[in-house]
Protein backbone atom coordinates (compact mmCIF):
# COMPACT_ATOMS: atom_id res chain seq x y z
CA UNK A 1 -53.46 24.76 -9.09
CA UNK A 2 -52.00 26.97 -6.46
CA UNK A 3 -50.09 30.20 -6.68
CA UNK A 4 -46.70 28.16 -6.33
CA UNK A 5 -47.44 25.86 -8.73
CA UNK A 6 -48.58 28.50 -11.38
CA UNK A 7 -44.77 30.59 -10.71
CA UNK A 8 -42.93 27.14 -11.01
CA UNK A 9 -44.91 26.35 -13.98
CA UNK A 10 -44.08 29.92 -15.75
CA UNK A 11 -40.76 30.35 -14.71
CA UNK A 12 -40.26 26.45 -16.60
CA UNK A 13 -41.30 28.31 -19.40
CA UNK A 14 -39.46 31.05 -19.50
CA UNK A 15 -36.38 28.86 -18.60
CA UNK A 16 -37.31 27.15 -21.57
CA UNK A 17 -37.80 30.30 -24.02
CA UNK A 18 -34.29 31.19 -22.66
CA UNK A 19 -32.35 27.86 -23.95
CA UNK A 20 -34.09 28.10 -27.18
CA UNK A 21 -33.27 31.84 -27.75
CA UNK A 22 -29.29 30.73 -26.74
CA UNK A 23 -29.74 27.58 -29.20
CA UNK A 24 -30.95 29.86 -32.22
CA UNK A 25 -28.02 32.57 -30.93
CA UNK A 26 -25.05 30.17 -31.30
CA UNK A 27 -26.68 28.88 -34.80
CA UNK A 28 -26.98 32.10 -36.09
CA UNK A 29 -23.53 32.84 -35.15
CA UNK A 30 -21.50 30.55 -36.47
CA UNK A 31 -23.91 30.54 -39.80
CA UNK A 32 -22.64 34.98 -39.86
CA UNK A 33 -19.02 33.37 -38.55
CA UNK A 34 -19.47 36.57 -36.45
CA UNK A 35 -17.83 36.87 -32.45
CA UNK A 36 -20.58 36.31 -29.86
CA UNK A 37 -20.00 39.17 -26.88
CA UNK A 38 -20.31 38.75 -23.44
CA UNK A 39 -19.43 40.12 -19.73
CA UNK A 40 -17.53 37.67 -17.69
CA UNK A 41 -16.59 39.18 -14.82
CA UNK A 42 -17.69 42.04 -14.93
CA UNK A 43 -14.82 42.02 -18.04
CA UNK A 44 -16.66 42.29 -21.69
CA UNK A 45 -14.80 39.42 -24.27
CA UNK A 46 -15.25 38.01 -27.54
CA UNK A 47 -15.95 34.72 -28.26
CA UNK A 48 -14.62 33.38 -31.99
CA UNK A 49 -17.61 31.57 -34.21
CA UNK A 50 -15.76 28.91 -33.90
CA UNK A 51 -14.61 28.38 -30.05
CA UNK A 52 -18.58 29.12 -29.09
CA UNK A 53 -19.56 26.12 -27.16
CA UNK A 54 -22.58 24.27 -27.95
CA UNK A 55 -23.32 24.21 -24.40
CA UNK A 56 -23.70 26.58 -21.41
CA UNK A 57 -24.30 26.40 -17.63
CA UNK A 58 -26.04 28.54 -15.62
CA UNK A 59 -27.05 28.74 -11.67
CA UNK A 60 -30.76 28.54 -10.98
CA UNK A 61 -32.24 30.16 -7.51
CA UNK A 62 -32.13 26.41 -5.77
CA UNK A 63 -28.12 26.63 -6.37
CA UNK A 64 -28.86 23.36 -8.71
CA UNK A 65 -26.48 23.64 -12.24
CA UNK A 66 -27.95 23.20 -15.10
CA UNK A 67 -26.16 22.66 -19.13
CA UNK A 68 -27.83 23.94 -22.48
CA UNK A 69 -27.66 22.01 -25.13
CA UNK A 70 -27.40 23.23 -29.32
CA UNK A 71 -28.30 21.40 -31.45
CA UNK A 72 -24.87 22.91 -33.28
């Protein structure tokens, strides 16, 4: 395995370790019914329990668009 192939294969898993920790964040809160914060914008908002999506996109480095899924 080359040094490419050992970044790709890393980065997958932190990729990965990122959608999990944004799955467990939207169960815990709408479990706590508690606003989830973020920057949009440069703007900071508050999301309602209840209007957090299940899913988000994000932009990798290749431009490609990619959705995470909760299991909410």
């Amino acid at each position: 395995m080359d040094k490419r192939e050992q970044i790709t294969e890393k980065r997958n898993k932190i990729v990965e370790g990122l959608e999990k920790s944004y799955q467990k964040l939207v169960e815990f809160k709408r479990y706590k019914k508690s606003p989830l914060i973020v920057a949009r914008n440069g703007e900071i908002q508050e999301i309602a329990h209840e209007k957090i999506l299940p899913t988000t996109t994000y932009i990798k480095n290749s431009g490609e668009s990619v959705k995470i899924k909760s299991k909410v």
